[in-house]
C-alpha atoms as a PDB file:
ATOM      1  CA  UNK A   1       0.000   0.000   0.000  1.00  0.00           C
ATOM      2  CA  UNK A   2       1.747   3.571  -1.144  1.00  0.00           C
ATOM      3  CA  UNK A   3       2.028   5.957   1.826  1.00  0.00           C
ATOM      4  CA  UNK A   4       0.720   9.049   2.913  1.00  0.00           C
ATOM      5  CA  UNK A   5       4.130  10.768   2.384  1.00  0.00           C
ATOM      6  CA  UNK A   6       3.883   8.632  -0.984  1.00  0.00           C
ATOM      7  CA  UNK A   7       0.608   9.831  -1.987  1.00  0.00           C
ATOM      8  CA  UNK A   8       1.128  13.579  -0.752  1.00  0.00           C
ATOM      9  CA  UNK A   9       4.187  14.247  -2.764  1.00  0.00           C
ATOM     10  CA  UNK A  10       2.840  12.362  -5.843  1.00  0.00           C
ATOM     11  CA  UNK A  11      -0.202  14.522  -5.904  1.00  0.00           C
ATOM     12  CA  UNK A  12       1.794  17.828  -5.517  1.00  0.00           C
ATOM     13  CA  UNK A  13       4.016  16.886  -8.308  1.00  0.00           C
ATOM     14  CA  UNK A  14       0.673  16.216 -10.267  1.00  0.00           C
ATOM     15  CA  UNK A  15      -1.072  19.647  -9.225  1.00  0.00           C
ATOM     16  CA  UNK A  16       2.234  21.696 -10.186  1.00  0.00           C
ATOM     17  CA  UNK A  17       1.389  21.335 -14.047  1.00  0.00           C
ATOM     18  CA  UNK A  18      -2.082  20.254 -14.160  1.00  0.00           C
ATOM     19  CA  UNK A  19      -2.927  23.942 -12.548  1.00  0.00           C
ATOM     20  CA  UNK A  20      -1.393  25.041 -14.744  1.00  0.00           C
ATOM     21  CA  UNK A  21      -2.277  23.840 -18.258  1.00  0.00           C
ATOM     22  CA  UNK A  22      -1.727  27.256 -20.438  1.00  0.00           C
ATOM     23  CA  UNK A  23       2.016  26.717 -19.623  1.00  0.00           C
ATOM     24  CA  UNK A  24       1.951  22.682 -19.831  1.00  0.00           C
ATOM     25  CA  UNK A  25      -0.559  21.492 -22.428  1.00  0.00           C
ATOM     26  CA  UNK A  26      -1.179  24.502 -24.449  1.00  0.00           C
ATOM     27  CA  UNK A  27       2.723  24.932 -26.092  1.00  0.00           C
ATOM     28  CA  UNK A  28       2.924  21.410 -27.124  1.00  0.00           C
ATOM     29  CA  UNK A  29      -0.537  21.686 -28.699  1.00  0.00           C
ATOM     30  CA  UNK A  30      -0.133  24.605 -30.708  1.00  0.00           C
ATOM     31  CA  UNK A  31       3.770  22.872 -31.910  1.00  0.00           C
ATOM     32  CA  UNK A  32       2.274  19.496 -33.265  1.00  0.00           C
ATOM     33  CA  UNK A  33      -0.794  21.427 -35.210  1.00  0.00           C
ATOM     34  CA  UNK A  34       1.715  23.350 -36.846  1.00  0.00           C
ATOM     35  CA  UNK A  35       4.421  20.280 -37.116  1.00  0.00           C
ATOM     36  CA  UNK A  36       0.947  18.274 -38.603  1.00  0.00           C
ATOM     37  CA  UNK A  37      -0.246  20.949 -40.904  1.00  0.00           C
ATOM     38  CA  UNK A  38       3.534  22.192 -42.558  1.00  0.00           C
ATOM     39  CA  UNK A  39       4.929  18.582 -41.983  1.00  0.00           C
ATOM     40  CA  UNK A  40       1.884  16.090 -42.977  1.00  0.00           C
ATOM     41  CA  UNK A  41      -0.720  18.153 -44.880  1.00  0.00           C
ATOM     42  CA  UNK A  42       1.386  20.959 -46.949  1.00  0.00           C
ATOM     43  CA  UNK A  43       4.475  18.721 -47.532  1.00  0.00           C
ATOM     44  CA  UNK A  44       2.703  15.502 -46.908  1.00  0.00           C
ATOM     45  CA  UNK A  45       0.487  16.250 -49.496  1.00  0.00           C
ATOM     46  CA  UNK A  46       3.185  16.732 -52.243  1.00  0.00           C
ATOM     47  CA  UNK A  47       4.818  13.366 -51.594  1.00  0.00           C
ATOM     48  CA  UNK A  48       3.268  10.789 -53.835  1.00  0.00           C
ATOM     49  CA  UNK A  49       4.521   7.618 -52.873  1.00  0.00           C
ATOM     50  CA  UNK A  50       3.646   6.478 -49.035  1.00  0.00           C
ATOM     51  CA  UNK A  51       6.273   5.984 -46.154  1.00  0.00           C
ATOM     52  CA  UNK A  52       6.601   2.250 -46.292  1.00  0.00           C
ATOM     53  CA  UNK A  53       2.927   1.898 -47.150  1.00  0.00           C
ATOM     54  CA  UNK A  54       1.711   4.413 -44.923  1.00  0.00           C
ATOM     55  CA  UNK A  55       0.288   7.663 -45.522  1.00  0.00           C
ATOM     56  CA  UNK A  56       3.176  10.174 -44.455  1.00  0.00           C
ATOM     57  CA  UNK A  57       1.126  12.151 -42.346  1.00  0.00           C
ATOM     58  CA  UNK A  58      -0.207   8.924 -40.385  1.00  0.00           C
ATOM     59  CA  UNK A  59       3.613   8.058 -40.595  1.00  0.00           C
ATOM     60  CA  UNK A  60       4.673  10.735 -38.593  1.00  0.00           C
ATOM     61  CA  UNK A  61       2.780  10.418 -35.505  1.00  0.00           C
ATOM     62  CA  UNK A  62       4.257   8.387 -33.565  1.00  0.00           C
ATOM     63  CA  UNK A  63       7.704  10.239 -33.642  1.00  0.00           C
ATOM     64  CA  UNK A  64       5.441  13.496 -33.012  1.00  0.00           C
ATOM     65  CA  UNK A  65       4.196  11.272 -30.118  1.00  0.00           C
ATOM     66  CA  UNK A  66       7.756  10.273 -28.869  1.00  0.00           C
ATOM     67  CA  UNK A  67       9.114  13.648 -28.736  1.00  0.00           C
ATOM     68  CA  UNK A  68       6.086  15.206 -26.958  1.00  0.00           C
ATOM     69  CA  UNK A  69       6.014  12.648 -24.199  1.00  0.00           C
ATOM     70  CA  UNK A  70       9.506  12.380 -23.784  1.00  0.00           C
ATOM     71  CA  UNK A  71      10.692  16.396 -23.610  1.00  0.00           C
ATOM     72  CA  UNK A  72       7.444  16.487 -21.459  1.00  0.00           C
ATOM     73  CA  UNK A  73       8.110  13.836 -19.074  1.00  0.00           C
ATOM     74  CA  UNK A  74      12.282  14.938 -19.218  1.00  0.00           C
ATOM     75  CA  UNK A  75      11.182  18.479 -18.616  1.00  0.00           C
ATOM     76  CA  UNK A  76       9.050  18.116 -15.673  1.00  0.00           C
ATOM     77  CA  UNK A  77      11.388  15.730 -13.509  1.00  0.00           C
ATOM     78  CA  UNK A  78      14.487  17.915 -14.351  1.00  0.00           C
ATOM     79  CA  UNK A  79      12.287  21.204 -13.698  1.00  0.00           C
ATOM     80  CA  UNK A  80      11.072  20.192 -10.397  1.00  0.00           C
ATOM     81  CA  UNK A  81      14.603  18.835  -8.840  1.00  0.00           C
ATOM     82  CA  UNK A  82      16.571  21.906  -9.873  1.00  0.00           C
ATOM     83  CA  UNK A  83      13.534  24.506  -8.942  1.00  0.00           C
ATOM     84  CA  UNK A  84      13.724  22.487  -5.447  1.00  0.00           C
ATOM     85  CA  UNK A  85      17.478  22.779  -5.178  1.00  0.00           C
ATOM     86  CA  UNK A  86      17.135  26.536  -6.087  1.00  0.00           C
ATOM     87  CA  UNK A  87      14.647  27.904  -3.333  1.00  0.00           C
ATOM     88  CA  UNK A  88      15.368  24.646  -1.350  1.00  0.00           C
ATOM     89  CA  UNK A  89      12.091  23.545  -0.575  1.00  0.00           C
ATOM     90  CA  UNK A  90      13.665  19.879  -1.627  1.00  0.00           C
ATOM     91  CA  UNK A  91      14.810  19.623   1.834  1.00  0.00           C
ATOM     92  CA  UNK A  92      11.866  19.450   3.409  1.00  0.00           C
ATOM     93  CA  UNK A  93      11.393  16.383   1.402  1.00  0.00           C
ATOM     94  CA  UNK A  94      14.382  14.769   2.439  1.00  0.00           C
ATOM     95  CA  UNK A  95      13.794  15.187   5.921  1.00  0.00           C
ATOM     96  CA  UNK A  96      10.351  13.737   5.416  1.00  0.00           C
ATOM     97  CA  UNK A  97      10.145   9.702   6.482  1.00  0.00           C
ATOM     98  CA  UNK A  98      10.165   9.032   2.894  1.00  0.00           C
ATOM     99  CA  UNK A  99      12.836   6.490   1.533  1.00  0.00           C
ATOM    100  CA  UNK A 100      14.701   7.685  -1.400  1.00  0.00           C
ATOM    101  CA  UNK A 101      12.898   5.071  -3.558  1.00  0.00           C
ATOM    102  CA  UNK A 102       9.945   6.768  -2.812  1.00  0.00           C
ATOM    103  CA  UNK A 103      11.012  10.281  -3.520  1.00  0.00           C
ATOM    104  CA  UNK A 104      12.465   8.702  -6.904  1.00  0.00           C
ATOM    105  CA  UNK A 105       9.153   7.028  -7.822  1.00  0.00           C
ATOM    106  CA  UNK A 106       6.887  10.135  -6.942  1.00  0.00           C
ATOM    107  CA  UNK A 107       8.666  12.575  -9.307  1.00  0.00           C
ATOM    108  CA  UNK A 108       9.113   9.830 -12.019  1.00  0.00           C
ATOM    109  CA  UNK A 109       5.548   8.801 -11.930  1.00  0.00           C
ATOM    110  CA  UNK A 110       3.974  12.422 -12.171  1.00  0.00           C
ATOM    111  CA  UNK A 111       6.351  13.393 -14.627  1.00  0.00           C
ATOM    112  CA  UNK A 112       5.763  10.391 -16.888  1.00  0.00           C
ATOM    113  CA  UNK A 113       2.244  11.406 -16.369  1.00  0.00           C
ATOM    114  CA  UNK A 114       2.488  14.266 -17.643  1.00  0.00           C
ATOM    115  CA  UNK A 115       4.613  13.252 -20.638  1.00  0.00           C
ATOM    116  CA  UNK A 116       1.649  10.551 -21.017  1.00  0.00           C
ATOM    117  CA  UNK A 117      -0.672  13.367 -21.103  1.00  0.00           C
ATOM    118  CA  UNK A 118       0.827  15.747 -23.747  1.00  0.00           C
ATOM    119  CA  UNK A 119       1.314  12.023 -26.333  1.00  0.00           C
ATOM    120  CA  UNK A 120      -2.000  11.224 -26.205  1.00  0.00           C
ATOM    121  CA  UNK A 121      -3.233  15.195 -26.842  1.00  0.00           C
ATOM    122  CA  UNK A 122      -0.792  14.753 -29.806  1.00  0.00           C
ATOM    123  CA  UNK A 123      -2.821  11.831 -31.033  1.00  0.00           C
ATOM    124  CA  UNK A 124      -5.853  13.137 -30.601  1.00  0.00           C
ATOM    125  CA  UNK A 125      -4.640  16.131 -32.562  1.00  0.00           C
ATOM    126  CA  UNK A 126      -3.347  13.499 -35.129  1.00  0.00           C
ATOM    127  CA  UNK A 127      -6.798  12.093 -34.861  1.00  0.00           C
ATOM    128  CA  UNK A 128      -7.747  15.178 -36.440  1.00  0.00           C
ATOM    129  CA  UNK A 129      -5.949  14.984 -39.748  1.00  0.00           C
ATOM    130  CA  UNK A 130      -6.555  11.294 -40.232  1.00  0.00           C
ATOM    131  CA  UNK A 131      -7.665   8.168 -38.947  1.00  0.00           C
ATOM    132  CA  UNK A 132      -5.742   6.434 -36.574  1.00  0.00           C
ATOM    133  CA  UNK A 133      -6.566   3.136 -35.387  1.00  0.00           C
ATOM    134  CA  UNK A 134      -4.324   1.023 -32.759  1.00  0.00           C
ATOM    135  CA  UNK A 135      -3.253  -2.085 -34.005  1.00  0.00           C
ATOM    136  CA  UNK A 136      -1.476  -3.414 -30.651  1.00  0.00           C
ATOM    137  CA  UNK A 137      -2.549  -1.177 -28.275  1.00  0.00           C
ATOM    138  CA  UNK A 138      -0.874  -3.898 -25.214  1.00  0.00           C
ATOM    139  CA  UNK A 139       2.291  -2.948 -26.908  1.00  0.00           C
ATOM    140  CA  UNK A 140       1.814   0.357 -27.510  1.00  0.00           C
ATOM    141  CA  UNK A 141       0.527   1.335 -23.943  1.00  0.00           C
ATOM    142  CA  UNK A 142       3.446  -0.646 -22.662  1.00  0.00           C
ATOM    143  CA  UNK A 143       6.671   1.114 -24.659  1.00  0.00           C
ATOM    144  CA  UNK A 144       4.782   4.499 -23.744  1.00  0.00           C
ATOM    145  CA  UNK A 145       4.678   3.779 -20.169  1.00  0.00           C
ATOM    146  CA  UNK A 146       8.596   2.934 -20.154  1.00  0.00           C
ATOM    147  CA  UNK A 147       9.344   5.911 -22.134  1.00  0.00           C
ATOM    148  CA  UNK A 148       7.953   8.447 -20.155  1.00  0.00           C
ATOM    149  CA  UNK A 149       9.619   6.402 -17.317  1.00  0.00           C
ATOM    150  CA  UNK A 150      12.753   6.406 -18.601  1.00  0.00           C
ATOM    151  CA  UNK A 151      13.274  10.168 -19.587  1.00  0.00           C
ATOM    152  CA  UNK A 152      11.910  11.434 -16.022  1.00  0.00           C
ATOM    153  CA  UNK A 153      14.295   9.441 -14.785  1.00  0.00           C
ATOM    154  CA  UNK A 154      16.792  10.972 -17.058  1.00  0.00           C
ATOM    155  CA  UNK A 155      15.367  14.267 -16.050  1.00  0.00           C
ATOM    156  CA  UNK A 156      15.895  13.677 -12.248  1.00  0.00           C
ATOM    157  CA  UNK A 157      19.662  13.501 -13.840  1.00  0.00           C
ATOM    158  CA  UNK A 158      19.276  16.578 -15.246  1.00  0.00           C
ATOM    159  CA  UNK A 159      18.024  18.408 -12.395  1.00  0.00           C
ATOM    160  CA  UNK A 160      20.394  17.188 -10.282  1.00  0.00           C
ATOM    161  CA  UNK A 161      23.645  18.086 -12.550  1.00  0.00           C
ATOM    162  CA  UNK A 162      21.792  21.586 -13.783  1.00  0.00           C
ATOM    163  CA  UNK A 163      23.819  24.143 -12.294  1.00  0.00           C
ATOM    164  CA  UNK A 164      21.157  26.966 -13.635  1.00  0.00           C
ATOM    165  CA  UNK A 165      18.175  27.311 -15.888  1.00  0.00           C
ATOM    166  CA  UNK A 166      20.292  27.768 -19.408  1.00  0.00           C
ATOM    167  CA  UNK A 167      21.634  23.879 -18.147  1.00  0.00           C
ATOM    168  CA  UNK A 168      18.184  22.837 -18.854  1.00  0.00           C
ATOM    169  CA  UNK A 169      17.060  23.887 -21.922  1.00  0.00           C
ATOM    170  CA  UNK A 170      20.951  22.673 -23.206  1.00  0.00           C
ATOM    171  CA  UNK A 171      19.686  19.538 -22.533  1.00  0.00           C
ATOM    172  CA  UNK A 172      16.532  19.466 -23.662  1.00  0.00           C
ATOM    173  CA  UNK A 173      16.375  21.819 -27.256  1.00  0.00           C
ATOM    174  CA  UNK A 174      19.740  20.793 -28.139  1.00  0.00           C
ATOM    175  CA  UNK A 175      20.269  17.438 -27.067  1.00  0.00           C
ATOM    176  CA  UNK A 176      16.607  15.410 -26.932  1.00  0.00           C
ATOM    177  CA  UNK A 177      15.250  17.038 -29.454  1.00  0.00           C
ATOM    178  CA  UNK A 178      18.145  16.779 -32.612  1.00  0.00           C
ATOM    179  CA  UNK A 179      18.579  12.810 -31.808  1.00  0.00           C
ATOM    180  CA  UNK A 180      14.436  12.693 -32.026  1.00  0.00           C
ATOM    181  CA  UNK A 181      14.595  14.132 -35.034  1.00  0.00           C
ATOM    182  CA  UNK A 182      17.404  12.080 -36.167  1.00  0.00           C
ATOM    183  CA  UNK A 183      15.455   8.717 -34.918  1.00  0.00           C
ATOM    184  CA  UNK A 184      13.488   8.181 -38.085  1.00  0.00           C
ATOM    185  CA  UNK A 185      10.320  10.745 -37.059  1.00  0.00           C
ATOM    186  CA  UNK A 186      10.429  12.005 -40.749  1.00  0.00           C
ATOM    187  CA  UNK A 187      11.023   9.176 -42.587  1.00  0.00           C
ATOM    188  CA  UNK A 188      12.100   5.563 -42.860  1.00  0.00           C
ATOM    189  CA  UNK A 189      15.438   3.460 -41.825  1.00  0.00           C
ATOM    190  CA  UNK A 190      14.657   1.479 -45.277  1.00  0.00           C
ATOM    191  CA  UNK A 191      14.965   4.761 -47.167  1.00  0.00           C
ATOM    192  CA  UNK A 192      19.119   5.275 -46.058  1.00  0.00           C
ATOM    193  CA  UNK A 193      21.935   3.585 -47.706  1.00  0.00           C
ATOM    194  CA  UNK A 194      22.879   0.173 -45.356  1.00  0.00           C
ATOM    195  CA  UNK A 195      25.815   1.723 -43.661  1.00  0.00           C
ATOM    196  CA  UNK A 196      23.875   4.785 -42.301  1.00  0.00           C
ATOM    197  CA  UNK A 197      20.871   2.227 -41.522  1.00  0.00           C
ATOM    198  CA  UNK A 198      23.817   0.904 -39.021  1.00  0.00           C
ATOM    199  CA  UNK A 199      24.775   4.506 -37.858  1.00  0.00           C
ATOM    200  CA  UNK A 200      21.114   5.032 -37.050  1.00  0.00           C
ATOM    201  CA  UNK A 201      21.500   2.012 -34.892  1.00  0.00           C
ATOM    202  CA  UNK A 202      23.536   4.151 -32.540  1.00  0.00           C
ATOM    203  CA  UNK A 203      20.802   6.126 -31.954  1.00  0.00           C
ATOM    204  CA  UNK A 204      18.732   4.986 -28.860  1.00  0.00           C
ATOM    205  CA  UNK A 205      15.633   7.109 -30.152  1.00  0.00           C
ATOM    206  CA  UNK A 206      15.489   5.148 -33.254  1.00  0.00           C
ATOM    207  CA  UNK A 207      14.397   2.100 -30.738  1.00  0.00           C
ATOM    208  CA  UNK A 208      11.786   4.017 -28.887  1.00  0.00           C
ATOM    209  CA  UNK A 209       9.792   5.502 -32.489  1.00  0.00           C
ATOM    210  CA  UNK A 210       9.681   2.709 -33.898  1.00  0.00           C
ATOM    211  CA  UNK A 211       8.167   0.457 -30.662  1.00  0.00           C
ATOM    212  CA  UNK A 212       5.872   3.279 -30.364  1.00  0.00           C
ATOM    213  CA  UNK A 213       5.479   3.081 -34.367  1.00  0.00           C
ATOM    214  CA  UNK A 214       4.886  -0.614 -34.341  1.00  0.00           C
ATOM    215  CA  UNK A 215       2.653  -0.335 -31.145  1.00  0.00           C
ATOM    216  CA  UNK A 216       0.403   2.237 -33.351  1.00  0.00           C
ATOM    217  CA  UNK A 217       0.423   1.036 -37.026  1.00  0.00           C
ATOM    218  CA  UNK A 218       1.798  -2.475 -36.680  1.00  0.00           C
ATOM    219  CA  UNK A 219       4.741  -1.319 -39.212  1.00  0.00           C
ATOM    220  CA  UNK A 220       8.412  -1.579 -38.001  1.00  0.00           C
ATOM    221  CA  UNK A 221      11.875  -0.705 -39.624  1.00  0.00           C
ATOM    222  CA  UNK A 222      13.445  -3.353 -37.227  1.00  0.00           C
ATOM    223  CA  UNK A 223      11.333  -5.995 -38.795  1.00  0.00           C
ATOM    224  CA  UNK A 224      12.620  -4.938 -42.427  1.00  0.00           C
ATOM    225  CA  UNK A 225      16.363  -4.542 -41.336  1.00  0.00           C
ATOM    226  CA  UNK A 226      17.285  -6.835 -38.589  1.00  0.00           C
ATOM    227  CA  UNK A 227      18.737  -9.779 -39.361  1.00  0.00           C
ATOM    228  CA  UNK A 228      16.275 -13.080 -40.088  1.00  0.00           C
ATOM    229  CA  UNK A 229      17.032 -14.637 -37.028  1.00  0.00           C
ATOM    230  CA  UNK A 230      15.744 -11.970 -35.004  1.00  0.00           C
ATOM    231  CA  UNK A 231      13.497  -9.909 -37.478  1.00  0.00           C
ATOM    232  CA  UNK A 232      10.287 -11.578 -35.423  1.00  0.00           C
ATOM    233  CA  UNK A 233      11.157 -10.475 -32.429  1.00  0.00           C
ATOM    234  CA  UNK A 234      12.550  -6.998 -32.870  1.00  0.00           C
ATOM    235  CA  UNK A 235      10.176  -4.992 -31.129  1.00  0.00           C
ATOM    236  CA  UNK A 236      10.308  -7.119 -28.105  1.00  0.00           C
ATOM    237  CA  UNK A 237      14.070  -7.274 -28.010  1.00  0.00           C
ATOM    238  CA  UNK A 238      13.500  -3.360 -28.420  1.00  0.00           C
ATOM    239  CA  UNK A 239      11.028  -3.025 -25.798  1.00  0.00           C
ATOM    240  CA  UNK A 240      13.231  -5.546 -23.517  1.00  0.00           C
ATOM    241  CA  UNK A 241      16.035  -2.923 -23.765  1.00  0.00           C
ATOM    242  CA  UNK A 242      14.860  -0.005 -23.037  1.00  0.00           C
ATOM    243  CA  UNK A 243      13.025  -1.611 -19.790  1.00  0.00           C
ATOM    244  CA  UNK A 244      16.246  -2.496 -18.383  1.00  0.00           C
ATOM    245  CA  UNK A 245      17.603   0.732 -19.476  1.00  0.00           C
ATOM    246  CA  UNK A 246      14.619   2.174 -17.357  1.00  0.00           C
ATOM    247  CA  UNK A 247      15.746  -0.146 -14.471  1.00  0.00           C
ATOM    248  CA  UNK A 248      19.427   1.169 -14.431  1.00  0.00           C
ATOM    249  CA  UNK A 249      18.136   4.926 -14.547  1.00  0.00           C
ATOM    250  CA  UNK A 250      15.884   4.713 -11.980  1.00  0.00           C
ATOM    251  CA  UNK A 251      18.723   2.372  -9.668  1.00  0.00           C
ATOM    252  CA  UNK A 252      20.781   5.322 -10.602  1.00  0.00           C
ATOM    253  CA  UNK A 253      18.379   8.293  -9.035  1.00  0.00           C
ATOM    254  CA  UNK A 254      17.581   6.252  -6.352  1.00  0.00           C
ATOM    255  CA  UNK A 255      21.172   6.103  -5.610  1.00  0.00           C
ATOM    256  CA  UNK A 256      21.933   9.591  -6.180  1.00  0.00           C
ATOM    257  CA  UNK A 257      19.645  10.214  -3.713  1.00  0.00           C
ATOM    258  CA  UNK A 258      20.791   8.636  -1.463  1.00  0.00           C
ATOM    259  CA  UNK A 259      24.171   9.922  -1.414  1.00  0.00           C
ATOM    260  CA  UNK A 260      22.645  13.278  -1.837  1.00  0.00           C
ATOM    261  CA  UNK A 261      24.179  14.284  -5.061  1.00  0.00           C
ATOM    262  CA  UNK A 262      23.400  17.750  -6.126  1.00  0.00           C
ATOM    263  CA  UNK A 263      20.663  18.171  -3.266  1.00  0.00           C
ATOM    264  CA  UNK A 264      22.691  19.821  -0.734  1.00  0.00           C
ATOM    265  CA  UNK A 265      24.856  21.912  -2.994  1.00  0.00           C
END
């Protein structure tokens, strides 16, 4: 059963950007119409030949999906640790009988909530432009969840090595957002030559698009390039990765914690 101390700092994490929707929800809502109408219906509509079958507009969305829920989810956790380190109100909830795996799991959860939030307003924007229809939503819901996870765990990173505001949005404008956009949001692995098919390997975004991709569409690069031995069972091995990747993260802010890294600075 969670705890009161649980519960309480949970639901003030939740309250600091739900109150506050203008400055959450609105910005993110106003991006993706534009990214959907320059993006999908303007240049979408001079492309003649689909995106590996798929209409390029209803190609796009889940990147558009993966980069709202992920700058979201990165932004909150990273927001909240270093605003608490700079008026140190963050003490208070270190002195509070809260164990550090508890702190960790309150500030991840709300913040993937939020990230959560803003990807499904961007498919329900999406919605708008064309149909969408889930074709393995257990999937889907699943890589989302772990997402969000991961990158407010990231963010509790962030906001711990942030040494002022500009630290921030270093990490999230310039760093996040180019490897998105370099993760196959705007187009296809199969459309690159084979040895920057590879390169794009590097990129750990590439893995999270196209689980969300294959959780929304049922289409997947990783089932075209992989190798045959594993071409099956790409998006699991994908999803399989990037839990444990969520695993170490969160081991890591619990630990941080714990040795108060960045907190009493």
């Amino acid at each position: 059963m969670l705890s009161v101390g649980f519960r309480t700092l949970f639901r003030r994490e939740l309250l600091r950007f739900i109150r506050r929707p203008k400055n959450t929800f609105m910005p993110p809502a106003i991006t993706n119409v534009l990214y959907f109408a320059v993006f999908g219906v303007i240049l979408g509509g001079r492309i003649d030949e689909p995106v590996a079958g798929i209409g390029y507009i209803l190609f796009l969305i889940p990147g558009l999906i993966v980069l709202g829920t992920i700058s979201n989810a990165f932004e909150n956790a990273s927001f909240s640790i270093f605003h608490g380190r700079w008026n140190e109100y963050i003490h208070e909830t270190l002195t509070s009988p809260l164990s550090y795996a508890e702190m960790v799991t309150a500030y991840v959860a709300a913040s993937a909530v939020r990230g959560l939030i803003v990807g499904l307003i961007i498919a329900l924007i999406g919605r708008l432009f064309v149909p969408i229809s889930v074709e393995n939503g257990l999937f889907l819901v699943a890589t989302m969840v772990v997402v969000a996870a991961l990158f407010a765990g990231l963010g509790i990173i962030g906001g711990l090595v942030a040494r002022d505001f500009d630290d921030l949005t270093v990490m999230n404008q310039f760093i996040l957002r180019p490897l998105v956009f370099f993760g196959a949001v705007f187009y296809s692995l199969t459309m690159l030559e084979p040895a920057w098919q590879y390169v794009s390997l590097l990129n750990p975004m590439v893995y999270m698009v196209d689980s969300v991709r294959y959780g929304l569409l049922g289409y997947s690069d990783m089932l075209e390039i992989a190798p045959a031995a594993y071409a099956d069972i790409a998006p699991l091995l994908s999803l399989s990765v990037l839990a444990l990747l969520t695993a170490v993260v969160l081991t890591l802010d619990v630990y941080l914690f714990k040795i108060g890294y960045g907190l009493t600075d």
